[in-house]
PDB file of N, CA and C in Angstrom:
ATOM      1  N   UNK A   1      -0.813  -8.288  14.218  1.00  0.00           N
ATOM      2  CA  UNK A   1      -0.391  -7.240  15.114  1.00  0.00           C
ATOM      3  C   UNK A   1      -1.598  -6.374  15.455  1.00  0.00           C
ATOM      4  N   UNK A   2      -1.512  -6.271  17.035  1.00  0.00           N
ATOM      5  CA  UNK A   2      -2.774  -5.052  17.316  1.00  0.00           C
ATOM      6  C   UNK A   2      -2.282  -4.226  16.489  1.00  0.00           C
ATOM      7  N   UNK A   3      -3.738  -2.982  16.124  1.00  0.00           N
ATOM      8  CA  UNK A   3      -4.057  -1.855  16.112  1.00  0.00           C
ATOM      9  C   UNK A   3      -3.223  -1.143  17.247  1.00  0.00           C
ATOM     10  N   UNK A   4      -2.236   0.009  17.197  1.00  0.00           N
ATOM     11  CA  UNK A   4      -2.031   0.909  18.332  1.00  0.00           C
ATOM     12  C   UNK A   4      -3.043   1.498  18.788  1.00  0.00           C
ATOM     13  N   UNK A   5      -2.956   1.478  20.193  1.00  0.00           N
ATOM     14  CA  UNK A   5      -4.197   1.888  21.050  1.00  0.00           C
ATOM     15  C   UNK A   5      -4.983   0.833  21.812  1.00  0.00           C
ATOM     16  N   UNK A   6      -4.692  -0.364  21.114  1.00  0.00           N
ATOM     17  CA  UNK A   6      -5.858  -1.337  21.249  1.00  0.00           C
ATOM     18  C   UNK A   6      -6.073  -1.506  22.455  1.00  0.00           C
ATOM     19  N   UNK A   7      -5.041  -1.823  23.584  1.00  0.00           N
ATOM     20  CA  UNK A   7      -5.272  -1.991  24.920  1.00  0.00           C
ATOM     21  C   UNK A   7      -5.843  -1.233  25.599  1.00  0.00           C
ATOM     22  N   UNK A   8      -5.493   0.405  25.427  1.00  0.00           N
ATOM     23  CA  UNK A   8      -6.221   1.256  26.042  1.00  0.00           C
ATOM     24  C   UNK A   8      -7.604   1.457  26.207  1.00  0.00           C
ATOM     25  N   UNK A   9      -7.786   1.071  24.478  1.00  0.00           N
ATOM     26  CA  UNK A   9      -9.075   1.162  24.043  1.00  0.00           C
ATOM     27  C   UNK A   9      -9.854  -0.139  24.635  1.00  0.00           C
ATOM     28  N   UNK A  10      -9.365  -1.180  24.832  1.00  0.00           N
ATOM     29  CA  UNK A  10     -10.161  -2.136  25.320  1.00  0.00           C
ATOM     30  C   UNK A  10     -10.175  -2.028  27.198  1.00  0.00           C
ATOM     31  N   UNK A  11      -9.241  -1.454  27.442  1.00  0.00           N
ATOM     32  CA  UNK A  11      -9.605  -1.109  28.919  1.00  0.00           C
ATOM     33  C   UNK A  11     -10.518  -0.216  28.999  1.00  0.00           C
ATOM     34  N   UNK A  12     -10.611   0.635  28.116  1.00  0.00           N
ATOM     35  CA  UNK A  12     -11.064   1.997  28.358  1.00  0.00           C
ATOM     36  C   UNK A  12     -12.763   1.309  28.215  1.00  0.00           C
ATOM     37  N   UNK A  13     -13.112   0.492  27.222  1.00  0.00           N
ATOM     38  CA  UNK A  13     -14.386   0.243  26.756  1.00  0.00           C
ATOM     39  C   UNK A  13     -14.832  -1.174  28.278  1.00  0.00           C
ATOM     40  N   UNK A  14     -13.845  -1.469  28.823  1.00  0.00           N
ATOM     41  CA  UNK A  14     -14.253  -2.366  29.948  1.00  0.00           C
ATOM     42  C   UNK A  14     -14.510  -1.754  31.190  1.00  0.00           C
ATOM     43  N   UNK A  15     -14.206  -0.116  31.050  1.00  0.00           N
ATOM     44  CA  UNK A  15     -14.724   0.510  32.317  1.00  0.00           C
ATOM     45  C   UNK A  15     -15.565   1.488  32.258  1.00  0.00           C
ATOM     46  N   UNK A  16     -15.967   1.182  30.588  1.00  0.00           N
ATOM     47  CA  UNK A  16     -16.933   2.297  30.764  1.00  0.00           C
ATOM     48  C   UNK A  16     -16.869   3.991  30.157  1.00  0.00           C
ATOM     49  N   UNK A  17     -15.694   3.716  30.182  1.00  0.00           N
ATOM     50  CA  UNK A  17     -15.240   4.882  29.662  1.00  0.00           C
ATOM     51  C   UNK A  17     -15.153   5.328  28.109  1.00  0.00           C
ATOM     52  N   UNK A  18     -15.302   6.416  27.486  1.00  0.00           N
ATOM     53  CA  UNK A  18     -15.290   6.481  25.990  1.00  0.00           C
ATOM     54  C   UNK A  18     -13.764   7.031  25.901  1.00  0.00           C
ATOM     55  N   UNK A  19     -13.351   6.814  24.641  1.00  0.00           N
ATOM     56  CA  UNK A  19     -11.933   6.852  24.039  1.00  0.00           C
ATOM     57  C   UNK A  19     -12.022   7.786  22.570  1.00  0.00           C
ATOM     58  N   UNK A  20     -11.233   8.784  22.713  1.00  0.00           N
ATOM     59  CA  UNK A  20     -11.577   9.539  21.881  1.00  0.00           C
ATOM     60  C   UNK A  20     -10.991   8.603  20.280  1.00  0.00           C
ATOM     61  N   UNK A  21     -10.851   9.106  19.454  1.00  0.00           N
ATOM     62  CA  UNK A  21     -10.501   8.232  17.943  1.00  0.00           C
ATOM     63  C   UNK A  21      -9.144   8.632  18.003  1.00  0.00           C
ATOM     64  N   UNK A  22      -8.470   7.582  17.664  1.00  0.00           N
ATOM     65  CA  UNK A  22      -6.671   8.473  16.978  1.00  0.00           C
ATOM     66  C   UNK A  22      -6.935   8.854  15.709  1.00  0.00           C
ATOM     67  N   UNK A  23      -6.121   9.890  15.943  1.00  0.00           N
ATOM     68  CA  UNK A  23      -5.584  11.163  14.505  1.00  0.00           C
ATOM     69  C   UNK A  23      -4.468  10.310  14.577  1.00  0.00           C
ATOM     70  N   UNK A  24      -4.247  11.122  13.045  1.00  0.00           N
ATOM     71  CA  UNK A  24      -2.961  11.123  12.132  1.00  0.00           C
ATOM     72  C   UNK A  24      -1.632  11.894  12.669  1.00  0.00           C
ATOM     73  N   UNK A  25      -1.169  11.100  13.025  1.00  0.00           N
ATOM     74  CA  UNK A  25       0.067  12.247  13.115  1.00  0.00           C
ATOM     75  C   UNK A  25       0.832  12.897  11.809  1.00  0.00           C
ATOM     76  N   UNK A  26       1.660  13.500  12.563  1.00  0.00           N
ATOM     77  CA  UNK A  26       1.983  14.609  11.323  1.00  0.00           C
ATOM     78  C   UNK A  26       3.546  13.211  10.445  1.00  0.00           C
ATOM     79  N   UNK A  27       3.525  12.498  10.552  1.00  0.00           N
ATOM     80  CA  UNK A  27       4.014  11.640   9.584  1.00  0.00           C
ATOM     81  C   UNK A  27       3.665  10.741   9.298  1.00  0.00           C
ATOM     82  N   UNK A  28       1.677  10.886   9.449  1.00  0.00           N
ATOM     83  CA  UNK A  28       0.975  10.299   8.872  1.00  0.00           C
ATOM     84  C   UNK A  28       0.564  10.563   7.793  1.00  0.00           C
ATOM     85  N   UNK A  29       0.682  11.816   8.314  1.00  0.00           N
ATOM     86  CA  UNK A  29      -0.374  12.875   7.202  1.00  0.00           C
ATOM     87  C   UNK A  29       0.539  12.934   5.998  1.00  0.00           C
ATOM     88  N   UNK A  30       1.779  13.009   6.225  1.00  0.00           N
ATOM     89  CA  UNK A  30       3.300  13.102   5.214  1.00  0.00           C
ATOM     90  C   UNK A  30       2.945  12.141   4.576  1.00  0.00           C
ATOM     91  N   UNK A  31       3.152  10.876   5.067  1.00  0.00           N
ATOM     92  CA  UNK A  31       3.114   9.801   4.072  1.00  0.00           C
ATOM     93  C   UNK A  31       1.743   9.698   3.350  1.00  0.00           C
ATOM     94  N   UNK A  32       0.361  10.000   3.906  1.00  0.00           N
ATOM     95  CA  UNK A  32      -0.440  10.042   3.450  1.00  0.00           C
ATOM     96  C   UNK A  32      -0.456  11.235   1.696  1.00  0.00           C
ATOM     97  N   UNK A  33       0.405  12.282   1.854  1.00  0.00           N
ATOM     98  CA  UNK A  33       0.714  13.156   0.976  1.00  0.00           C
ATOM     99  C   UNK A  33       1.491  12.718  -0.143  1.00  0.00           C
ATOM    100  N   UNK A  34       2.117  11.490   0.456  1.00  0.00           N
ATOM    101  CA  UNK A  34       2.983  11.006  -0.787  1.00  0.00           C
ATOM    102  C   UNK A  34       2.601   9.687  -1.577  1.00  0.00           C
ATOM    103  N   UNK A  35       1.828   9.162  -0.711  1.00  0.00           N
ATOM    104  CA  UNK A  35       1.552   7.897  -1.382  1.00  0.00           C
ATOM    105  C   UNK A  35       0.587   7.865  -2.714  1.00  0.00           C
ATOM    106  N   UNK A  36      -0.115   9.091  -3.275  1.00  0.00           N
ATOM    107  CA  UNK A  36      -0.820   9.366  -4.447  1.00  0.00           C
ATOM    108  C   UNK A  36       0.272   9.264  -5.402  1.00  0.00           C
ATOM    109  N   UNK A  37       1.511   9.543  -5.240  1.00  0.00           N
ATOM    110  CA  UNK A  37       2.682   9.609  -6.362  1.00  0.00           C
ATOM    111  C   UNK A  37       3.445   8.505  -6.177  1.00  0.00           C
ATOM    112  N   UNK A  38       3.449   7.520  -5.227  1.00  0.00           N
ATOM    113  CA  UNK A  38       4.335   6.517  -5.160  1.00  0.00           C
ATOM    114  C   UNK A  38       3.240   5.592  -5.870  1.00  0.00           C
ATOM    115  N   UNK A  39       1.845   5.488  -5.777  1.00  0.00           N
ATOM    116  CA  UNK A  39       0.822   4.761  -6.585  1.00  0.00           C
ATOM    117  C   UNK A  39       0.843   4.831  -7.884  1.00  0.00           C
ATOM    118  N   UNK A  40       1.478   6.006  -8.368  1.00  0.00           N
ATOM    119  CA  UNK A  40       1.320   6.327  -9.882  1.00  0.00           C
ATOM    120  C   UNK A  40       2.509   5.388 -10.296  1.00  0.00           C
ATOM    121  N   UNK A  41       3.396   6.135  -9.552  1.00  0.00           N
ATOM    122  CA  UNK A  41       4.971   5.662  -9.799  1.00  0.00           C
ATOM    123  C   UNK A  41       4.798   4.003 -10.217  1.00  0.00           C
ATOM    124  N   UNK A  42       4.445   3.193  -9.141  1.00  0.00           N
ATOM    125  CA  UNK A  42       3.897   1.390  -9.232  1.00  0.00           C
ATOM    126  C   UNK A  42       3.243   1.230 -10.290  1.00  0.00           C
ATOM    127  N   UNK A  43       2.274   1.785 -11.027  1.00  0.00           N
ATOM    128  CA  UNK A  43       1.292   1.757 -12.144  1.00  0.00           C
ATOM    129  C   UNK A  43       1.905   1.773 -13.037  1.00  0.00           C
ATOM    130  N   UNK A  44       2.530   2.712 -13.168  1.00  0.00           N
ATOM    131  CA  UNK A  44       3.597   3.200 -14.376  1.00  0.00           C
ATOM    132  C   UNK A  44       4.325   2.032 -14.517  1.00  0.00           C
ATOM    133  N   UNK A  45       5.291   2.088 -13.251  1.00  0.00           N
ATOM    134  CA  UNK A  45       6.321   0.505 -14.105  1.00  0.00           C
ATOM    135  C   UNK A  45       5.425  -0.483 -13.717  1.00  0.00           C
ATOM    136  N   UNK A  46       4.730  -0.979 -13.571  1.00  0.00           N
ATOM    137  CA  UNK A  46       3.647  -2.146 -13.900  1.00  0.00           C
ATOM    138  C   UNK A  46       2.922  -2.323 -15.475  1.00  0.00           C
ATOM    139  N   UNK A  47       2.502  -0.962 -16.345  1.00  0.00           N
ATOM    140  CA  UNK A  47       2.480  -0.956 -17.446  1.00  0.00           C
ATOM    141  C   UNK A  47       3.408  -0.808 -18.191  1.00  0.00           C
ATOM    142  N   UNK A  48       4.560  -0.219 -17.827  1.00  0.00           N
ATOM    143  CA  UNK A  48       5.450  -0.898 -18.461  1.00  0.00           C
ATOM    144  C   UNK A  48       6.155  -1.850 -18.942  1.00  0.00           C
ATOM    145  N   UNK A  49       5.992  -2.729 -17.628  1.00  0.00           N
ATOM    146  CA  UNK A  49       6.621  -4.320 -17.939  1.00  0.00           C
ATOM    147  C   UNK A  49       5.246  -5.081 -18.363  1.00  0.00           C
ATOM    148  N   UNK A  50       3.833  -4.835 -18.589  1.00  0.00           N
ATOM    149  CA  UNK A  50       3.197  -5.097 -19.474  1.00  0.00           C
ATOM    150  C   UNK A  50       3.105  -5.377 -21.013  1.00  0.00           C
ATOM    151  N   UNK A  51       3.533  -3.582 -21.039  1.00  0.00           N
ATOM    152  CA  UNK A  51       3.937  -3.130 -22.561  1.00  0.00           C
ATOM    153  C   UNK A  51       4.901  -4.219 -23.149  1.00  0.00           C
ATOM    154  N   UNK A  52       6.272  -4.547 -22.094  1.00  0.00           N
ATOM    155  CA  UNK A  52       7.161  -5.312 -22.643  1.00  0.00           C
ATOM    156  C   UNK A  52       6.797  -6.379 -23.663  1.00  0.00           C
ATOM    157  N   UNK A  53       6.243  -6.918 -22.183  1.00  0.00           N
ATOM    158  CA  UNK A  53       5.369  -9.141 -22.224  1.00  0.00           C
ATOM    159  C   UNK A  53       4.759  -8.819 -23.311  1.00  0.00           C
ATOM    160  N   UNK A  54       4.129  -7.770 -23.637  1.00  0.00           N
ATOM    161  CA  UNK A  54       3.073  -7.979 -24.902  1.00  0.00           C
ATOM    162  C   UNK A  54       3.784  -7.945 -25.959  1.00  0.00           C
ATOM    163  N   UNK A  55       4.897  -7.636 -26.169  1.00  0.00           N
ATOM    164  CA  UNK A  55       5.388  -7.233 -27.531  1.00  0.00           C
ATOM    165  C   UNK A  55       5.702  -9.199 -27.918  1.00  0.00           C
ATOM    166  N   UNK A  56       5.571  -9.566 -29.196  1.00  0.00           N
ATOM    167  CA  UNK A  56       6.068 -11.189 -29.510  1.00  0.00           C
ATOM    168  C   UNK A  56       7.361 -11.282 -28.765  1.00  0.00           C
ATOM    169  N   UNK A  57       8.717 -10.363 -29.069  1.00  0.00           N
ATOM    170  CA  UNK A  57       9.652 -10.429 -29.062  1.00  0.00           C
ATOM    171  C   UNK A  57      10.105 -10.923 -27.517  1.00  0.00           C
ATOM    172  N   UNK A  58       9.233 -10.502 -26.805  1.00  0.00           N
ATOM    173  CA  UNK A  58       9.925 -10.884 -25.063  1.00  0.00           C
ATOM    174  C   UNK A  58       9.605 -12.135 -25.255  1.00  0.00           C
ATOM    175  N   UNK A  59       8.813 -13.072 -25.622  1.00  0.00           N
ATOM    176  CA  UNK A  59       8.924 -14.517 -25.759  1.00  0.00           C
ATOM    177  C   UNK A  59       9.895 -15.513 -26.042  1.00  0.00           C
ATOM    178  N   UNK A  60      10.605 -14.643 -26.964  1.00  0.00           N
ATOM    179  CA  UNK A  60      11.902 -15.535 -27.725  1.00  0.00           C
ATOM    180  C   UNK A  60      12.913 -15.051 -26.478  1.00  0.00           C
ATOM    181  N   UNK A  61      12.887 -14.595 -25.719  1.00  0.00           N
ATOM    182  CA  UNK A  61      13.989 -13.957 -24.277  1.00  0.00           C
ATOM    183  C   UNK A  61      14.288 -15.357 -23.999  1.00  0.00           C
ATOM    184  N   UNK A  62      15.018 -15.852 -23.425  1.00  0.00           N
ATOM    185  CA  UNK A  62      15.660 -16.642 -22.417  1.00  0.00           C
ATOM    186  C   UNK A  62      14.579 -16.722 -21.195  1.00  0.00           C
ATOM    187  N   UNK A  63      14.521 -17.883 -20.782  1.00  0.00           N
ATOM    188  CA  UNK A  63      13.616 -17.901 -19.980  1.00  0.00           C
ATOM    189  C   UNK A  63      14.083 -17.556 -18.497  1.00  0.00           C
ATOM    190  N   UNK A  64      14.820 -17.306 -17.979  1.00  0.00           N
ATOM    191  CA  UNK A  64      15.292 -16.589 -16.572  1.00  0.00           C
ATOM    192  C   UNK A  64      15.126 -15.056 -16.739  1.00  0.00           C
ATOM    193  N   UNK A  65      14.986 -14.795 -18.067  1.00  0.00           N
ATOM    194  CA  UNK A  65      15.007 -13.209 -18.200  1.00  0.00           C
ATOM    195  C   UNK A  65      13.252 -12.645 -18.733  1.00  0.00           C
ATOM    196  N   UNK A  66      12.287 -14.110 -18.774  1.00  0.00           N
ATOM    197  CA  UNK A  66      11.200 -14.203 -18.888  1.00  0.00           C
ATOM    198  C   UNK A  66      10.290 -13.865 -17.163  1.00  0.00           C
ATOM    199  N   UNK A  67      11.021 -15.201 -16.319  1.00  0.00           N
ATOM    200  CA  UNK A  67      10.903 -15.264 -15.420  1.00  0.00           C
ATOM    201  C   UNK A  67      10.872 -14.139 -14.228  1.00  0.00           C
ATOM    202  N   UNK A  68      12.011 -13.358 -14.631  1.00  0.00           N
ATOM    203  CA  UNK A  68      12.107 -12.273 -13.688  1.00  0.00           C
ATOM    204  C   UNK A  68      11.509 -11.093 -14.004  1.00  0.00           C
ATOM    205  N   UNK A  69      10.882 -11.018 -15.121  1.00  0.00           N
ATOM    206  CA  UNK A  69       9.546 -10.369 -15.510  1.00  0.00           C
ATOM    207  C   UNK A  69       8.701 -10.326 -14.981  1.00  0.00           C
ATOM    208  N   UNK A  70       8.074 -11.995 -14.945  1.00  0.00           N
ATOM    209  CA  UNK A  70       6.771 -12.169 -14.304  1.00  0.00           C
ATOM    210  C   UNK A  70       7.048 -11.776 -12.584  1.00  0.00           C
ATOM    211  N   UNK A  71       7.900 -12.231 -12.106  1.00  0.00           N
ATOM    212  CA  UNK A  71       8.115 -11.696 -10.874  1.00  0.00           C
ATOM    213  C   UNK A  71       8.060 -10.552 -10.301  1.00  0.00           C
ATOM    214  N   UNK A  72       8.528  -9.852 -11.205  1.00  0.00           N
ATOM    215  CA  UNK A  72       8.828  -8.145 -11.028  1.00  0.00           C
ATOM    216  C   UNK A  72       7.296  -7.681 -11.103  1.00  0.00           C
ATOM    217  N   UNK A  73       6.486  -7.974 -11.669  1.00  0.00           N
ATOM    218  CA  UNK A  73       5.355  -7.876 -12.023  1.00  0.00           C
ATOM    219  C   UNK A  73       4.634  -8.495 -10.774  1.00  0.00           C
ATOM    220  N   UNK A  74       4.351  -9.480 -10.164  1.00  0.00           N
ATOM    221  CA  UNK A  74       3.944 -10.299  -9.017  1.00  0.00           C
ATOM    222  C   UNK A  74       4.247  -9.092  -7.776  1.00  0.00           C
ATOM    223  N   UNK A  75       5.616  -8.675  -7.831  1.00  0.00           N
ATOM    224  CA  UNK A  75       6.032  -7.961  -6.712  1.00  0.00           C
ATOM    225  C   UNK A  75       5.828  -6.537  -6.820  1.00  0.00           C
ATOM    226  N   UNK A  76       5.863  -5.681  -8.086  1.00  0.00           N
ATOM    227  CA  UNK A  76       4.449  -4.746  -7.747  1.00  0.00           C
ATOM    228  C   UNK A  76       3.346  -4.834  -7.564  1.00  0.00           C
ATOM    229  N   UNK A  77       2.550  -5.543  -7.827  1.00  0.00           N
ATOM    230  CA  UNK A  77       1.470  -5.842  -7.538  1.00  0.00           C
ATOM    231  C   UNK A  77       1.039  -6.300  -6.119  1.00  0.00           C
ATOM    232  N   UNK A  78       1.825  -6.686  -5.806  1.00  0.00           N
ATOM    233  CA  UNK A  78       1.757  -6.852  -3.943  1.00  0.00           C
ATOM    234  C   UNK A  78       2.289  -5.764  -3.285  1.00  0.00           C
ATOM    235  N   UNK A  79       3.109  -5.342  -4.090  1.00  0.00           N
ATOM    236  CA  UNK A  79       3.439  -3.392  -2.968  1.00  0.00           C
ATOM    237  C   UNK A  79       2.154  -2.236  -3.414  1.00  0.00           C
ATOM    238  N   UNK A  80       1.924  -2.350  -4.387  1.00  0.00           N
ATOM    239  CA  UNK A  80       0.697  -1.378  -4.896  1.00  0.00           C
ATOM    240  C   UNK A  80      -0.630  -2.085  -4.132  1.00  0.00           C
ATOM    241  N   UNK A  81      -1.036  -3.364  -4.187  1.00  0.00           N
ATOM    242  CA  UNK A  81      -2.246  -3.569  -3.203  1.00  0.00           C
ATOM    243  C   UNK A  81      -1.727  -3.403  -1.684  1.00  0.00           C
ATOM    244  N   UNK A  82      -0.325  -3.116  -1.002  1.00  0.00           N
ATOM    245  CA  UNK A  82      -0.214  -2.530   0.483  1.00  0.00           C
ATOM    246  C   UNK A  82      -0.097  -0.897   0.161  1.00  0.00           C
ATOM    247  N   UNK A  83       0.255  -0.455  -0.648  1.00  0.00           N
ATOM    248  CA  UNK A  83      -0.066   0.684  -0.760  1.00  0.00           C
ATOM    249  C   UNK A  83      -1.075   1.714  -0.603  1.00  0.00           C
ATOM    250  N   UNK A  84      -2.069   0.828  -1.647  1.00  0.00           N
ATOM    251  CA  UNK A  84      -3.896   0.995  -1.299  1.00  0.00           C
ATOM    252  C   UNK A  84      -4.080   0.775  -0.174  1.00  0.00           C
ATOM    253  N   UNK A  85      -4.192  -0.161   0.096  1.00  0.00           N
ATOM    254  CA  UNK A  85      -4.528  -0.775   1.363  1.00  0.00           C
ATOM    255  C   UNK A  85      -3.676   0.463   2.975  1.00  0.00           C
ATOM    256  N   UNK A  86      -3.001   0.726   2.297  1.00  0.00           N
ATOM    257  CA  UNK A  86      -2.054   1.887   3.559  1.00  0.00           C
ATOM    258  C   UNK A  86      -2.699   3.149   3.438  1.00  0.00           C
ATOM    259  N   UNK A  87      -3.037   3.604   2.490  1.00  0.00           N
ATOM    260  CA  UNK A  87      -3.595   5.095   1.707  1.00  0.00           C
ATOM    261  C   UNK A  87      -4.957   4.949   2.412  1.00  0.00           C
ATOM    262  N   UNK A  88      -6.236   3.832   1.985  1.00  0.00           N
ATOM    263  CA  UNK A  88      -7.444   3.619   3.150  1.00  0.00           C
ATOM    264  C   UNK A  88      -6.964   3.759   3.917  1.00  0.00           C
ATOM    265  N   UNK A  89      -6.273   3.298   4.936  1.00  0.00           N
ATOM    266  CA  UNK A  89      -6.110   3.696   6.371  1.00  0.00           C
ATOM    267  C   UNK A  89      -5.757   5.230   6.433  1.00  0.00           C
ATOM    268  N   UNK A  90      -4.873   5.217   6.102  1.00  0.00           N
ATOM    269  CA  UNK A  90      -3.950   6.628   6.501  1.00  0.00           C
ATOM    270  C   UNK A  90      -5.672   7.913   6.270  1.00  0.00           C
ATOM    271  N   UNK A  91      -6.063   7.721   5.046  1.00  0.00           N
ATOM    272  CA  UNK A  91      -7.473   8.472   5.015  1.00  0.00           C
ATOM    273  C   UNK A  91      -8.856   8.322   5.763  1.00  0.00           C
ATOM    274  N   UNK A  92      -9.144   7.167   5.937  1.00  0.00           N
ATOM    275  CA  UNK A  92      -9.819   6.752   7.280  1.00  0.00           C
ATOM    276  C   UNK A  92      -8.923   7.552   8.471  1.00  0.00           C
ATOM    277  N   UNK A  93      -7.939   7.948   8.988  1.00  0.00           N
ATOM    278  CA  UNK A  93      -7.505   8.274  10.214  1.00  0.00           C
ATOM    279  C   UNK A  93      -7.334  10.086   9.722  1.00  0.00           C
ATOM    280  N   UNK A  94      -7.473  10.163   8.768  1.00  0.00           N
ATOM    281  CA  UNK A  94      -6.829  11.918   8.430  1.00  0.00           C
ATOM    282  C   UNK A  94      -8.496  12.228   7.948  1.00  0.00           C
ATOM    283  N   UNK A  95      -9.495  11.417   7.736  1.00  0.00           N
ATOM    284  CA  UNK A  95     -10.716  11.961   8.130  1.00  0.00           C
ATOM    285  C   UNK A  95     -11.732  12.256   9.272  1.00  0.00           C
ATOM    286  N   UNK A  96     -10.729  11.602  10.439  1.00  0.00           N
ATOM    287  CA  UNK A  96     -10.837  11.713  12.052  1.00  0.00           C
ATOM    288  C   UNK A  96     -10.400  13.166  12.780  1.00  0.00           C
ATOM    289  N   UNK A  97      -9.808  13.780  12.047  1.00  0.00           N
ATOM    290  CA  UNK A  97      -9.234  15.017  11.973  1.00  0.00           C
ATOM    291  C   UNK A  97     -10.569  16.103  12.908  1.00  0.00           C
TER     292      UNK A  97
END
């Protein structure tokens, strides 16, 4: 998916013209305000279901109840790296300010 703007910006750069940078809007800047605590929040239960796996005892679990461990684990880890990955942007654009 383009970047919003992109067209403008590529017309704008085919005529010559300069294009100022996009800002953050103000529910950029919001989410940008919250995503330091939704990062913690992911960390947290990510070491938690760490803490679990490590103990011997989650081994002897049933293995569907093993399984959906590792998963749960797989699938924070892919919302916490879009998270990061959202937080760079959102700060790249709220340092355009």
């Amino acid at each position: 998916m383009a970047p919003r703007g992109g067209r403008r910006a590529a017309r704008a750069k085919a005529a010559g013209v300069a294009v100022a940078p996009r800002r953050a809007s103000f529910k950029e800047k919001r989410e940008l305000g919250e995503l330091p605590a939704r990062i913690e929040q992911l960390e947290a239960r990510k070491r938690q279901l760490f803490e679990r796996m490590a103990s011997p005892e989650f081994y002897s679990a049933p293995g569907p109840e093993i399984a959906k461990a590792k998963s749960q684990v797989a699938a924070i880890e892919a919302e916490l790296q879009e998270a990061l990955a959202r937080w760079v942007e959102l700060e790249a654009l709220a340092s355009g300010d």
